[in-house]
N, C-alpha and C. Protein backbone atom coordinates (compact mmCIF):
# COMPACT_ATOMS: atom_id res chain seq x y z
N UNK A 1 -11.92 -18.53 -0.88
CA UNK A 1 -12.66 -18.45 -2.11
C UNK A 1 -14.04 -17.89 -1.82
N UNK A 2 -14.62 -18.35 -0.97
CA UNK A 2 -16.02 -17.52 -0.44
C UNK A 2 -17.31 -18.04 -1.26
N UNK A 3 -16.98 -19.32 -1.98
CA UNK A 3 -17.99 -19.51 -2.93
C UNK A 3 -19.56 -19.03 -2.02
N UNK A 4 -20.81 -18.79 -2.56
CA UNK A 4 -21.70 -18.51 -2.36
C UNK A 4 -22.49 -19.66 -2.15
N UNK A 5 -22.45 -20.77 -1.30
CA UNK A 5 -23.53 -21.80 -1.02
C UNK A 5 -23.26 -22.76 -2.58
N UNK A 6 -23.03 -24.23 -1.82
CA UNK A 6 -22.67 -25.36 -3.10
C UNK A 6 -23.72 -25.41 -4.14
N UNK A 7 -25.17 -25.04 -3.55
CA UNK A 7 -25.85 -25.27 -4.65
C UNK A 7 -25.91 -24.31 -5.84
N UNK A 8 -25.44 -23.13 -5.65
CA UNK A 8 -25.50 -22.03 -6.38
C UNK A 8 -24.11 -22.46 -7.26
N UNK A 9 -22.91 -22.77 -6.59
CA UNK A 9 -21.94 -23.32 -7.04
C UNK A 9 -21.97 -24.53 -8.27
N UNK A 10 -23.26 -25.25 -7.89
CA UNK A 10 -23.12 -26.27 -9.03
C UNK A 10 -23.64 -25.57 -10.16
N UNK A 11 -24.55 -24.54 -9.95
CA UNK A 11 -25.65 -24.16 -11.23
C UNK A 11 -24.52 -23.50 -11.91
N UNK A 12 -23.72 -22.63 -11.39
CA UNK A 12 -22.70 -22.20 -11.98
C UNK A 12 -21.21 -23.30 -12.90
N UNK A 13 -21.25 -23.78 -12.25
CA UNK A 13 -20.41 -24.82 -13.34
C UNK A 13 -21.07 -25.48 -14.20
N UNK A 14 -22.11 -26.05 -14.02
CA UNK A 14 -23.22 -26.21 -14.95
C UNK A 14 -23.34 -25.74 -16.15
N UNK A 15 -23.82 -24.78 -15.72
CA UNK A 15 -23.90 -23.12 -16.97
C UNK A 15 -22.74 -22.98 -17.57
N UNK A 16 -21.26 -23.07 -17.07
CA UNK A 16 -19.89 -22.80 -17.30
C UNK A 16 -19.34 -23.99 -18.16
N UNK A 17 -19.82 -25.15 -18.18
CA UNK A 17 -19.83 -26.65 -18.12
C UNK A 17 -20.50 -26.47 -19.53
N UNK A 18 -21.82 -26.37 -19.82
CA UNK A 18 -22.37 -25.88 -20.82
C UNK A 18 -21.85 -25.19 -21.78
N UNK A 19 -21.71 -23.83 -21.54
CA UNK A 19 -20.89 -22.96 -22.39
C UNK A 19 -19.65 -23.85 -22.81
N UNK A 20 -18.48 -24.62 -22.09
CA UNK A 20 -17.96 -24.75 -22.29
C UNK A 20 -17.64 -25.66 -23.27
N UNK A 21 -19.29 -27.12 -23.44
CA UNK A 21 -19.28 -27.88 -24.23
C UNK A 21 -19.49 -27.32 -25.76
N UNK A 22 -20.08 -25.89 -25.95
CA UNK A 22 -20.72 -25.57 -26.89
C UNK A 22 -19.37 -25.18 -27.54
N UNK A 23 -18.03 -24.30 -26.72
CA UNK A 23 -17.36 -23.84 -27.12
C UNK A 23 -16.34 -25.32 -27.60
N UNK A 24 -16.28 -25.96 -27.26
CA UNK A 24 -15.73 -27.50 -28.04
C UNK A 24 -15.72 -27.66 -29.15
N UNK A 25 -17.26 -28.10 -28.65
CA UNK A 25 -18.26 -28.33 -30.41
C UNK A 25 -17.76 -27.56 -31.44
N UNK A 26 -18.11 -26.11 -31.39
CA UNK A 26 -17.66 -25.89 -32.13
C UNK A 26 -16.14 -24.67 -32.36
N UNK A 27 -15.17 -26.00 -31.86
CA UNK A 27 -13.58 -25.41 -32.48
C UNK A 27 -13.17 -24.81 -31.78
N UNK A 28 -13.29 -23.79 -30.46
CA UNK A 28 -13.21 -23.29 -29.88
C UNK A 28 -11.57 -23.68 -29.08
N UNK A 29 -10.36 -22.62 -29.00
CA UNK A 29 -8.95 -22.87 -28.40
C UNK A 29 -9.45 -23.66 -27.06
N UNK A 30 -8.36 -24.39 -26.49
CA UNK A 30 -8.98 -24.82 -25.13
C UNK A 30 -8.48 -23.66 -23.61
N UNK A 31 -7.59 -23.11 -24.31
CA UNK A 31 -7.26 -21.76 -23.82
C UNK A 31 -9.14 -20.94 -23.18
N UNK A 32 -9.93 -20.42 -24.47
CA UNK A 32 -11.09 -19.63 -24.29
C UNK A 32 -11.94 -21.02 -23.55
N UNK A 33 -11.62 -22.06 -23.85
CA UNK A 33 -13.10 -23.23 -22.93
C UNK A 33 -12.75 -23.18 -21.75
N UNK A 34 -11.15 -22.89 -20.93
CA UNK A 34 -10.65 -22.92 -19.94
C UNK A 34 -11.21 -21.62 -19.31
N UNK A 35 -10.69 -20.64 -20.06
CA UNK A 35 -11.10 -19.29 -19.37
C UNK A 35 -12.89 -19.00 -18.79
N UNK A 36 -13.31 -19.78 -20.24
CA UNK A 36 -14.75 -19.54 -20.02
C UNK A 36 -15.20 -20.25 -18.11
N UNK A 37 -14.71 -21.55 -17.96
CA UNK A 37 -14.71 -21.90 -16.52
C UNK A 37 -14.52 -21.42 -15.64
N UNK A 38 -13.03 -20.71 -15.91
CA UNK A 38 -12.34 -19.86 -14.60
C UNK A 38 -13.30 -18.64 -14.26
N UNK A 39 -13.67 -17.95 -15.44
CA UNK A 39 -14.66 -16.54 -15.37
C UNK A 39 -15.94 -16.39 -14.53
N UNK A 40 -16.47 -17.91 -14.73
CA UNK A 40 -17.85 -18.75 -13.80
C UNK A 40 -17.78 -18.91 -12.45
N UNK A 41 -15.86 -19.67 -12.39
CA UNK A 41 -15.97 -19.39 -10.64
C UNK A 41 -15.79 -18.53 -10.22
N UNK A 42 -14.56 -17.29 -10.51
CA UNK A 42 -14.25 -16.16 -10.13
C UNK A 42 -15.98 -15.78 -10.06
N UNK A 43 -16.75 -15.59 -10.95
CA UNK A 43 -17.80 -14.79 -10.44
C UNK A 43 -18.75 -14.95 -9.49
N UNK A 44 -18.08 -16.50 -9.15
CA UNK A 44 -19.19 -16.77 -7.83
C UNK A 44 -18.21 -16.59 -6.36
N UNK A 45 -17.74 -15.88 -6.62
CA UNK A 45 -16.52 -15.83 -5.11
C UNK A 45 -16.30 -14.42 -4.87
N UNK A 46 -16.15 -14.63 -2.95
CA UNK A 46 -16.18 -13.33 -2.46
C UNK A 46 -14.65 -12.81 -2.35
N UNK A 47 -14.39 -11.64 -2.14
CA UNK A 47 -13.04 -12.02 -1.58
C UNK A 47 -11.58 -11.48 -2.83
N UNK A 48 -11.95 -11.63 -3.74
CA UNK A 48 -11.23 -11.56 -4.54
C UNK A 48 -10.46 -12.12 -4.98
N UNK A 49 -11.11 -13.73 -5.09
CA UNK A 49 -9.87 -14.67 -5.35
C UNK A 49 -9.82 -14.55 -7.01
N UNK A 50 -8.41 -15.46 -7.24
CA UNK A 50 -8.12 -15.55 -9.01
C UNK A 50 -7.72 -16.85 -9.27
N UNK A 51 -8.59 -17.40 -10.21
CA UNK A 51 -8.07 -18.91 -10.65
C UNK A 51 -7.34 -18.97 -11.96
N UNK A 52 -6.24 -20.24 -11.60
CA UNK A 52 -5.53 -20.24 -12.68
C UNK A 52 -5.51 -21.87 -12.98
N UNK A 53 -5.59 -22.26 -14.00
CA UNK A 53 -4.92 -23.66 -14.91
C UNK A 53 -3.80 -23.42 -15.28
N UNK A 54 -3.18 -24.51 -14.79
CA UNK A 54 -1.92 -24.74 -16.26
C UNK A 54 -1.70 -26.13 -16.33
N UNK A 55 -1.19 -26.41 -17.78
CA UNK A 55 -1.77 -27.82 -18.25
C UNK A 55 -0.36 -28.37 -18.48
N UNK A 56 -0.10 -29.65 -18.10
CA UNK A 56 1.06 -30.47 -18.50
C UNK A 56 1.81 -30.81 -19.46
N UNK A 57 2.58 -30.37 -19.98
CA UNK A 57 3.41 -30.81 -21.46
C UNK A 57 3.35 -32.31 -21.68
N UNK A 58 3.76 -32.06 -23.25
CA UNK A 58 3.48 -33.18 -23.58
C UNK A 58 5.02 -34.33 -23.15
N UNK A 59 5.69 -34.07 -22.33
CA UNK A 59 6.90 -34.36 -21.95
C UNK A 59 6.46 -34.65 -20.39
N UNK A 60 5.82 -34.19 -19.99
CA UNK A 60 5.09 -34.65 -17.60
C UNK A 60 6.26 -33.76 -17.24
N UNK A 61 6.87 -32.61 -18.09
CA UNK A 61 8.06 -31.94 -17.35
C UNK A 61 7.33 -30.75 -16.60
N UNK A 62 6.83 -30.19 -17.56
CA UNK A 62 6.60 -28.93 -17.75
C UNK A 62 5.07 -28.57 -17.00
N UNK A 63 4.73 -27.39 -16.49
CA UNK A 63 3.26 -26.81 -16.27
C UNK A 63 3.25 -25.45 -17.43
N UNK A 64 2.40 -25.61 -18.34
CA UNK A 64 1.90 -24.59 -19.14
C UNK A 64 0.90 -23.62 -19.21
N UNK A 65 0.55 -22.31 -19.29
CA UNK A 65 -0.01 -21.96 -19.04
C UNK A 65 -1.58 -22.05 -19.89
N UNK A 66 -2.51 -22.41 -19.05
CA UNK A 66 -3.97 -23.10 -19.83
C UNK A 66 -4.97 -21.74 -19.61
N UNK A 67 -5.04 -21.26 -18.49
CA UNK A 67 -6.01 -19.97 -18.60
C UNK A 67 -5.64 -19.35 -17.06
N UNK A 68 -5.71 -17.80 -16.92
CA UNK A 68 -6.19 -16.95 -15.76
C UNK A 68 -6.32 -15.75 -15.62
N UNK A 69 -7.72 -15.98 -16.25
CA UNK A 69 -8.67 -14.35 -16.65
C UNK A 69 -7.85 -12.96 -16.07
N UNK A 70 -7.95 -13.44 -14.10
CA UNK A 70 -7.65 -12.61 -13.65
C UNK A 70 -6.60 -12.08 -13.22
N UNK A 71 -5.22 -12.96 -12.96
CA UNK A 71 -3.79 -12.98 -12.62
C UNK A 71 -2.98 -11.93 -14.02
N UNK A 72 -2.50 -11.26 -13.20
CA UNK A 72 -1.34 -10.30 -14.14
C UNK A 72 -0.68 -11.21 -15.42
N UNK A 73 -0.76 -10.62 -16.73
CA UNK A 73 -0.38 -11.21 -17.83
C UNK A 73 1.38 -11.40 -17.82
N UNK A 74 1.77 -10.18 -16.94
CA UNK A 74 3.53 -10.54 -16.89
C UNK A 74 3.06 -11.96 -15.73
N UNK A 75 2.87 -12.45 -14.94
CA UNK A 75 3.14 -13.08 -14.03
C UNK A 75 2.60 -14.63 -14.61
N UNK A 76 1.80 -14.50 -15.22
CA UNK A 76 1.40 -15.87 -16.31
C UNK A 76 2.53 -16.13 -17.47
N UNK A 77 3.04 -15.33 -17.87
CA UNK A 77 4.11 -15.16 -18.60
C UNK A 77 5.52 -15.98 -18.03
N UNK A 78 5.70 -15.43 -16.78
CA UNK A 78 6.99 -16.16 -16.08
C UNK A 78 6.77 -17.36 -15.53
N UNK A 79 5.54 -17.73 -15.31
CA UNK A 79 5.51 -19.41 -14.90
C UNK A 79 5.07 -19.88 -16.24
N UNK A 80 4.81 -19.78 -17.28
CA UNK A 80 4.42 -20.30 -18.02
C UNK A 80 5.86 -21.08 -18.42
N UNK A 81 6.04 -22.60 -18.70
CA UNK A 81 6.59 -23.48 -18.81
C UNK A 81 7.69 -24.01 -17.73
N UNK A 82 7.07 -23.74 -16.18
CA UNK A 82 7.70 -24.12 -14.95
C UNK A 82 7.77 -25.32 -14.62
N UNK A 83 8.62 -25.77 -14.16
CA UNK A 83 9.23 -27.26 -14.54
C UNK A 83 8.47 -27.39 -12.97
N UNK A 84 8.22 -29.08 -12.81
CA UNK A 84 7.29 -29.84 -11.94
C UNK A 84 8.91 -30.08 -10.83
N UNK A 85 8.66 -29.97 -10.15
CA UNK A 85 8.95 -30.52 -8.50
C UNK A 85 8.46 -30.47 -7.42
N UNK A 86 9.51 -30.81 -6.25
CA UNK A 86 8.67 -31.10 -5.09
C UNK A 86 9.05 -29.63 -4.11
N UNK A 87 9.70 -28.35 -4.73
CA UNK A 87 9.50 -26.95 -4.02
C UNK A 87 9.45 -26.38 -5.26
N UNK A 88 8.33 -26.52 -6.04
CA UNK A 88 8.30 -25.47 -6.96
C UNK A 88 6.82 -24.89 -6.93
N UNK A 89 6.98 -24.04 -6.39
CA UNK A 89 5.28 -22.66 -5.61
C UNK A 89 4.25 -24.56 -5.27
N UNK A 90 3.35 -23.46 -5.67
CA UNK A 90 1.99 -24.80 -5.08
C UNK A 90 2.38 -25.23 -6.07
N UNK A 91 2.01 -25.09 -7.62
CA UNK A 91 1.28 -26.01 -8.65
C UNK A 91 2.42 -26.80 -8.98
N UNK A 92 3.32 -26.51 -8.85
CA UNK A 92 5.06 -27.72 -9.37
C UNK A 92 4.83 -28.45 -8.79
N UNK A 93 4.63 -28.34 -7.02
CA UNK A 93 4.95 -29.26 -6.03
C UNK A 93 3.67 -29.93 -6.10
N UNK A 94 2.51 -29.81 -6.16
CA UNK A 94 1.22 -30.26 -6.21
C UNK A 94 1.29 -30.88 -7.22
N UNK A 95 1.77 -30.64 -8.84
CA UNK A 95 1.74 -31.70 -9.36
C UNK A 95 2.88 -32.53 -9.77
N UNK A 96 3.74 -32.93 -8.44
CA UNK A 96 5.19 -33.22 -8.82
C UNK A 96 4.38 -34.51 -7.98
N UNK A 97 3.85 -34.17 -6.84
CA UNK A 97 3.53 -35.14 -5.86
C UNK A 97 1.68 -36.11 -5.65
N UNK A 98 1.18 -34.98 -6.55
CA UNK A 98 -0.23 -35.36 -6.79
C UNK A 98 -1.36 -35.28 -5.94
N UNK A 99 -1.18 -34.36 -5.06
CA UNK A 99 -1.79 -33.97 -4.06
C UNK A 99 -2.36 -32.52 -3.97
N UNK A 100 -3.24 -32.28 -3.13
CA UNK A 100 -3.51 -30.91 -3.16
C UNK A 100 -2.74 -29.90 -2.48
N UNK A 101 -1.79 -28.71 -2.41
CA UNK A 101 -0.68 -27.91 -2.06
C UNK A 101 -1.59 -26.59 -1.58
N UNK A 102 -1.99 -26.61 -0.09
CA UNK A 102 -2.45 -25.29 -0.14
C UNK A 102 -1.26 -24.22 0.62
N UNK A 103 -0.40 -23.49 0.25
CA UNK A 103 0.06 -22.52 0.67
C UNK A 103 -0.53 -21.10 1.24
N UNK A 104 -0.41 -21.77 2.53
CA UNK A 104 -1.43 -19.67 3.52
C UNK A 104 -0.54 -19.10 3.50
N UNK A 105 0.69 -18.64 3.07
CA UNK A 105 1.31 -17.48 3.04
C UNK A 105 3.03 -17.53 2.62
N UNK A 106 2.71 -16.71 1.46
CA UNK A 106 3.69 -16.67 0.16
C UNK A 106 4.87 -16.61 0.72
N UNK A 107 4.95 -15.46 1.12
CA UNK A 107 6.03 -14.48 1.66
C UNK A 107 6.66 -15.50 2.69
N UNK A 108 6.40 -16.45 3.20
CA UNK A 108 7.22 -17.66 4.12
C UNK A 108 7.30 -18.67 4.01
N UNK A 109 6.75 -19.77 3.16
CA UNK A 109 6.81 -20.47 3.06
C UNK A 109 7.78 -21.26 1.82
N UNK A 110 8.50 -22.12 2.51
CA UNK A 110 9.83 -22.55 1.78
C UNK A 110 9.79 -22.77 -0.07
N UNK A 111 8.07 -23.68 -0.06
CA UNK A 111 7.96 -24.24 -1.70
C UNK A 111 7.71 -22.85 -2.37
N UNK A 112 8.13 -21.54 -2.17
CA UNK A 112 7.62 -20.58 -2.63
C UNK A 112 9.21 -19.57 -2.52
N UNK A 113 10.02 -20.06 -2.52
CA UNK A 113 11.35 -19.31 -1.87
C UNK A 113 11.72 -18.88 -4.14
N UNK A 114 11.65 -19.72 -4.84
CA UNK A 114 12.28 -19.21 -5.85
C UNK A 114 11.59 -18.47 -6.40
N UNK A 115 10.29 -18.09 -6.24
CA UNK A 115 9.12 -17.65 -6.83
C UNK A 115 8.08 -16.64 -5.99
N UNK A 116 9.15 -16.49 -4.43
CA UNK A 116 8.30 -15.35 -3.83
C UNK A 116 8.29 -14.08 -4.42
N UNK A 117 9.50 -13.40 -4.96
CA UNK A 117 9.88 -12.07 -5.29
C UNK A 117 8.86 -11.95 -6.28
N UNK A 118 8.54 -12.74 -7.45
CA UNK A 118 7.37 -12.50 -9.04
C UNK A 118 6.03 -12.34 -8.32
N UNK A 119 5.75 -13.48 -7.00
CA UNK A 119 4.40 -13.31 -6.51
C UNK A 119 3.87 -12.11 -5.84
N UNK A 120 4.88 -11.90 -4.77
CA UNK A 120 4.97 -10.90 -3.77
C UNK A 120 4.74 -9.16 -4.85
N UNK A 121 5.41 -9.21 -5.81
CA UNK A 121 4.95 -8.17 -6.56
C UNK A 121 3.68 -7.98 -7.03
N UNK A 122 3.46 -9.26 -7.12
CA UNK A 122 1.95 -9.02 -8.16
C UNK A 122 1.11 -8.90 -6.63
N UNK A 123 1.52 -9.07 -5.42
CA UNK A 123 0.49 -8.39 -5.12
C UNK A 123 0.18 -10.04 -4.39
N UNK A 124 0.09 -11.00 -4.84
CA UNK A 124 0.01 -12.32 -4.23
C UNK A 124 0.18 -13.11 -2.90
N UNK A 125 -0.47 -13.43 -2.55
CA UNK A 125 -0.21 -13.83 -0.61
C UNK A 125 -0.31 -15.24 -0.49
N UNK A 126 -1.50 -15.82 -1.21
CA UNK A 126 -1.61 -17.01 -0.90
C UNK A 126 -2.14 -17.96 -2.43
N UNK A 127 -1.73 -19.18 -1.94
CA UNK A 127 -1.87 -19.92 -3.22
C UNK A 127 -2.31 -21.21 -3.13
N UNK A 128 -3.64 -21.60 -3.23
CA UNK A 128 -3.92 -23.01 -3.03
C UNK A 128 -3.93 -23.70 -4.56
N UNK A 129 -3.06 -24.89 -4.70
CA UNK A 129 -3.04 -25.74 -6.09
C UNK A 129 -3.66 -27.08 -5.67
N UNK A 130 -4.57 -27.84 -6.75
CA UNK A 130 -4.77 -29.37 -7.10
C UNK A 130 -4.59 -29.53 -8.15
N UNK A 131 -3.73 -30.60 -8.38
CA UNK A 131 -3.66 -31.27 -9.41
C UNK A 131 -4.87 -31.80 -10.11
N UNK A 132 -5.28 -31.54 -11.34
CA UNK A 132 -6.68 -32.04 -12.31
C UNK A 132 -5.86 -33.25 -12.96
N UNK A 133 -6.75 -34.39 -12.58
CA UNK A 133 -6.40 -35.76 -12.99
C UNK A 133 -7.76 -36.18 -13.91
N UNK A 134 -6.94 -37.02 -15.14
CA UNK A 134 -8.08 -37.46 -16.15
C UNK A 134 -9.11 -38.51 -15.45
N UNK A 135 -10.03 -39.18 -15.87
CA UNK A 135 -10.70 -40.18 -15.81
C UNK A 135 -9.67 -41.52 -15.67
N UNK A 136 -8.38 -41.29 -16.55
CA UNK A 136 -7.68 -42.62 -16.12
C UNK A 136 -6.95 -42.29 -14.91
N UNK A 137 -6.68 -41.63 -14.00
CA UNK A 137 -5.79 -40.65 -13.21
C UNK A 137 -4.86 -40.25 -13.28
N UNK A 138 -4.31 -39.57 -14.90
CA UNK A 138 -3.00 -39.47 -15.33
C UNK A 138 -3.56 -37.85 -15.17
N UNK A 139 -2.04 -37.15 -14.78
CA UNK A 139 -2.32 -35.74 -14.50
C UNK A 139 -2.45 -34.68 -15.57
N UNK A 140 -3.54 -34.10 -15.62
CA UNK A 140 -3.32 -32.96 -17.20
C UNK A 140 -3.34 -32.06 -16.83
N UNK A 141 -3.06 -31.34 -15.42
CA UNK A 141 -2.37 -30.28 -14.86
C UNK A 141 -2.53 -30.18 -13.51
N UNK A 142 -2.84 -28.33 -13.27
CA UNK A 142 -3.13 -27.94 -12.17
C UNK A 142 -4.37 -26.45 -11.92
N UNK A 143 -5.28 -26.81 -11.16
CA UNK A 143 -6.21 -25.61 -10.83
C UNK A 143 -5.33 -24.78 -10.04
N UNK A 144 -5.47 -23.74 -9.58
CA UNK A 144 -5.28 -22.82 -8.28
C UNK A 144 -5.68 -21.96 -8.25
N UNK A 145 -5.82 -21.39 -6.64
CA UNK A 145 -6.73 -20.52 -6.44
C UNK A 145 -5.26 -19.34 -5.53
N UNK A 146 -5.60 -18.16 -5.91
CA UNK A 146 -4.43 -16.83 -5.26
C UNK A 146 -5.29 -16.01 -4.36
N UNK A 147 -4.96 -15.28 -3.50
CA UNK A 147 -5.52 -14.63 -3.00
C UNK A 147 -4.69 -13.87 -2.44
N UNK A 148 -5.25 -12.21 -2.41
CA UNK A 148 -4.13 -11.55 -2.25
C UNK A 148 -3.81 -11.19 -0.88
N UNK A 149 -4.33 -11.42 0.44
CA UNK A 149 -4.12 -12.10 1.79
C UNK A 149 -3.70 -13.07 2.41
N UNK A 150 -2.76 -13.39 3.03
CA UNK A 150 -2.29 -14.85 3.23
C UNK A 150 -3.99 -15.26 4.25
N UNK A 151 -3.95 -16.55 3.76
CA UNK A 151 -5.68 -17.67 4.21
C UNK A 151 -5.27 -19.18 3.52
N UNK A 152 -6.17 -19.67 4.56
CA UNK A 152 -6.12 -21.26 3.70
C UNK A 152 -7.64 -21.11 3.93
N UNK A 153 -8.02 -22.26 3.13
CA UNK A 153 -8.61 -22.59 2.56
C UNK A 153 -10.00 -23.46 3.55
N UNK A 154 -10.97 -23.20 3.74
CA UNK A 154 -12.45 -23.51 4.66
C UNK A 154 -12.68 -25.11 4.27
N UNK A 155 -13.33 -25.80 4.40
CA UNK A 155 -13.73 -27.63 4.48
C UNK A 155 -14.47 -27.32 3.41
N UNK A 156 -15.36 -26.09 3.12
CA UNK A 156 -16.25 -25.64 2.20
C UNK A 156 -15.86 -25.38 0.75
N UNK A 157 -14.63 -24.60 0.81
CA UNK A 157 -13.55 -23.80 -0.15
C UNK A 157 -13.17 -25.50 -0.68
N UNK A 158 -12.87 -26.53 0.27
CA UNK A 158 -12.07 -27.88 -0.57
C UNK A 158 -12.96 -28.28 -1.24
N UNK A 159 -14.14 -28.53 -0.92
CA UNK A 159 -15.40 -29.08 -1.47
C UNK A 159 -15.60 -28.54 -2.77
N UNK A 160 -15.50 -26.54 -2.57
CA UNK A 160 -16.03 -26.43 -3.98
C UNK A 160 -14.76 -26.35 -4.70
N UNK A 161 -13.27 -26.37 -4.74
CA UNK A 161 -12.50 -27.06 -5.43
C UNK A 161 -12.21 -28.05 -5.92
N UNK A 162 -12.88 -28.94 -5.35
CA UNK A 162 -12.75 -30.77 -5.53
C UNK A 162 -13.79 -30.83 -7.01
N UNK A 163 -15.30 -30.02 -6.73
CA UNK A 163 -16.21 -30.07 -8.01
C UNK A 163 -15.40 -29.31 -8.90
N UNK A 164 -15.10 -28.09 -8.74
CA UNK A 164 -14.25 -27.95 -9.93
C UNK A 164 -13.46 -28.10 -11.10
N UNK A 165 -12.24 -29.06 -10.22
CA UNK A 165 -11.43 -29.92 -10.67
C UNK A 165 -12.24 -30.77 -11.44
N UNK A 166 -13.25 -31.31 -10.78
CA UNK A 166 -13.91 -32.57 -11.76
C UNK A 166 -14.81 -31.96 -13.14
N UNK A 167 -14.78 -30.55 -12.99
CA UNK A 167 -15.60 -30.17 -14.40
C UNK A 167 -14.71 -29.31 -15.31
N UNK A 168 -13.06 -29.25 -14.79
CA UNK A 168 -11.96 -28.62 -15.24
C UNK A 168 -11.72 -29.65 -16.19
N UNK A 169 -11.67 -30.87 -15.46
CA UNK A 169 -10.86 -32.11 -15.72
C UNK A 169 -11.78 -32.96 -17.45
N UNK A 170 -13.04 -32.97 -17.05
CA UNK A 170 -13.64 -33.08 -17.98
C UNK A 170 -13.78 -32.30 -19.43
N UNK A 171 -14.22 -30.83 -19.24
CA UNK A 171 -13.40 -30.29 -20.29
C UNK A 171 -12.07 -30.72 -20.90
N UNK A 172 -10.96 -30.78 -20.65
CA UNK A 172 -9.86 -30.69 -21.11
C UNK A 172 -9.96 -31.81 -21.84
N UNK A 173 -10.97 -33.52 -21.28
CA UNK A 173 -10.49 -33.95 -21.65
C UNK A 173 -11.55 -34.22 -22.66
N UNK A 174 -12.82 -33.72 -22.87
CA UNK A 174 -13.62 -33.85 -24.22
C UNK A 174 -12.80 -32.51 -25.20
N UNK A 175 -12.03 -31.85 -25.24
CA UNK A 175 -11.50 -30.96 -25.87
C UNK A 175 -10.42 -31.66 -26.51
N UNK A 176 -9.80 -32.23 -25.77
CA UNK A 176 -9.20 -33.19 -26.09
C UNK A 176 -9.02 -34.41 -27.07
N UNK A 177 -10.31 -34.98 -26.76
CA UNK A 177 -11.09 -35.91 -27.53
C UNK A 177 -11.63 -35.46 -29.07
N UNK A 178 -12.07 -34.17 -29.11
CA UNK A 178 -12.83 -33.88 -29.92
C UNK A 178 -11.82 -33.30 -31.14
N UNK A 179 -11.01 -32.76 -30.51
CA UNK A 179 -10.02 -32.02 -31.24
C UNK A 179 -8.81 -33.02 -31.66
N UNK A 180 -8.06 -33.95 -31.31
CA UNK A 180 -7.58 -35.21 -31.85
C UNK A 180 -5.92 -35.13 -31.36
C-alpha cells in the first residue's frame, strides 16, 4: 500500500471521515460515502494499490459489492454477490473466518483457484482482505487492498489497514443508523 507516514494517513481519513459524515447527513447512497473513503486512501498510496468494500447481505451469505473507485467495473460485477467461505479469494475466506486474509500471490495460491482466471485478467496479483466488524463485532463486510504485483503486506501497511477498517466500519454504521 505505501501509505505515506501514519500521520498524514490519519489527516486523510479524517478529511475522508468528514466528507463522509456530511455525505450521510445529507442522504447521500452509502455506495458514494464508501467510495468517497476508498478515493482518500487510494490517494495516499504509492504503488498503485486499489481498495475495495463489499458489504454483507442481509442473509451473512453473501459479500456485495459496497464501493471500488479503482478495480475494473466487469470484475466488481462478477464478485458482486460471492457467497462467504473458507476458499473463496481473500474476502469470502476472510469473512467466512473473521480474520485478516492476506494473499501475496494470486496466480498460486489455493483460496484463489476458482477466481484466479477473472483476477489474473484484470491484471491482479495480490489481494489483502479484513473483515470490517461493527461496534458490536458482528461482520458488515470486507475492506481489501489489490495490487497488481504479487507483495504482502509491511507491519506499517497492517497498521494503516487496521485504522481504516475502523473509519470504514463507522461509516457504514452511522449510515446505517441514520438512514433506518
Amino acid at each position: 500500500m505505501g501509505i505515506h507516514g501514519s500521520d498524514r494517513l490519519k489527516r486523510s481519513l479524517l478529511d475522508s471521515e468528514q466528507r463522509s459524515l456530511a455525505q450521510i447527513s445529507a442522504g447521500a447512497p452509502l455506495g458514494d460515502v464508501l467510495e468517497t473513503l476508498l478515493v482518500g486512501v487510494e490517494a495516499e498510496s504509492r504503488g498503485g494499490m486499489m481498495a475495495s468494500i463489499l458489504l454483507l447481505d442481509e442473509a451473512g451469505e453473501h459479500l456485495l459489492h459496497g464501493a471500488a473507485p479503482s478495480l475494473p467495473a466487469a470484475y466488481n460485477e462478477a464478485i458482486h454477490g460471492v457467497e462467504i467461505g473458507p476458499s473463496v479469494g481473500s474476502c469470502g475466506t476472510a469473512a467466512y473466518f473473521g480474520h485478516p486474509i492476506y494473499v501475496t500471490d494470486i496466480a498460486s495460491d489455493p483460496l484463489w483457484v476458482n477466481f484466479k482466471d477473472l483476477a489474473l485478467s484484470h491484471g491482479l496479483r495480490a489481494c489483502w482482505s479484513t473483515p470490517i466488524e461493527g461496534a458490536d463485532g458482528k461482520l458488515l463486510g470486507t475492506f481489501a487492498i489489490y495490487h497488481l504485483a504479487p507483495r504482502g503486506p509491511t507491519p506499517d501497511e497492517v497498521a494503516s489497514i487496521n485504522m481504516i477498517i475502523k473509519t470504514t466500519a463507522q461509516a457504514i454504521e452511522r449510515q446505517r443508523a441514520w438512514t433506518g
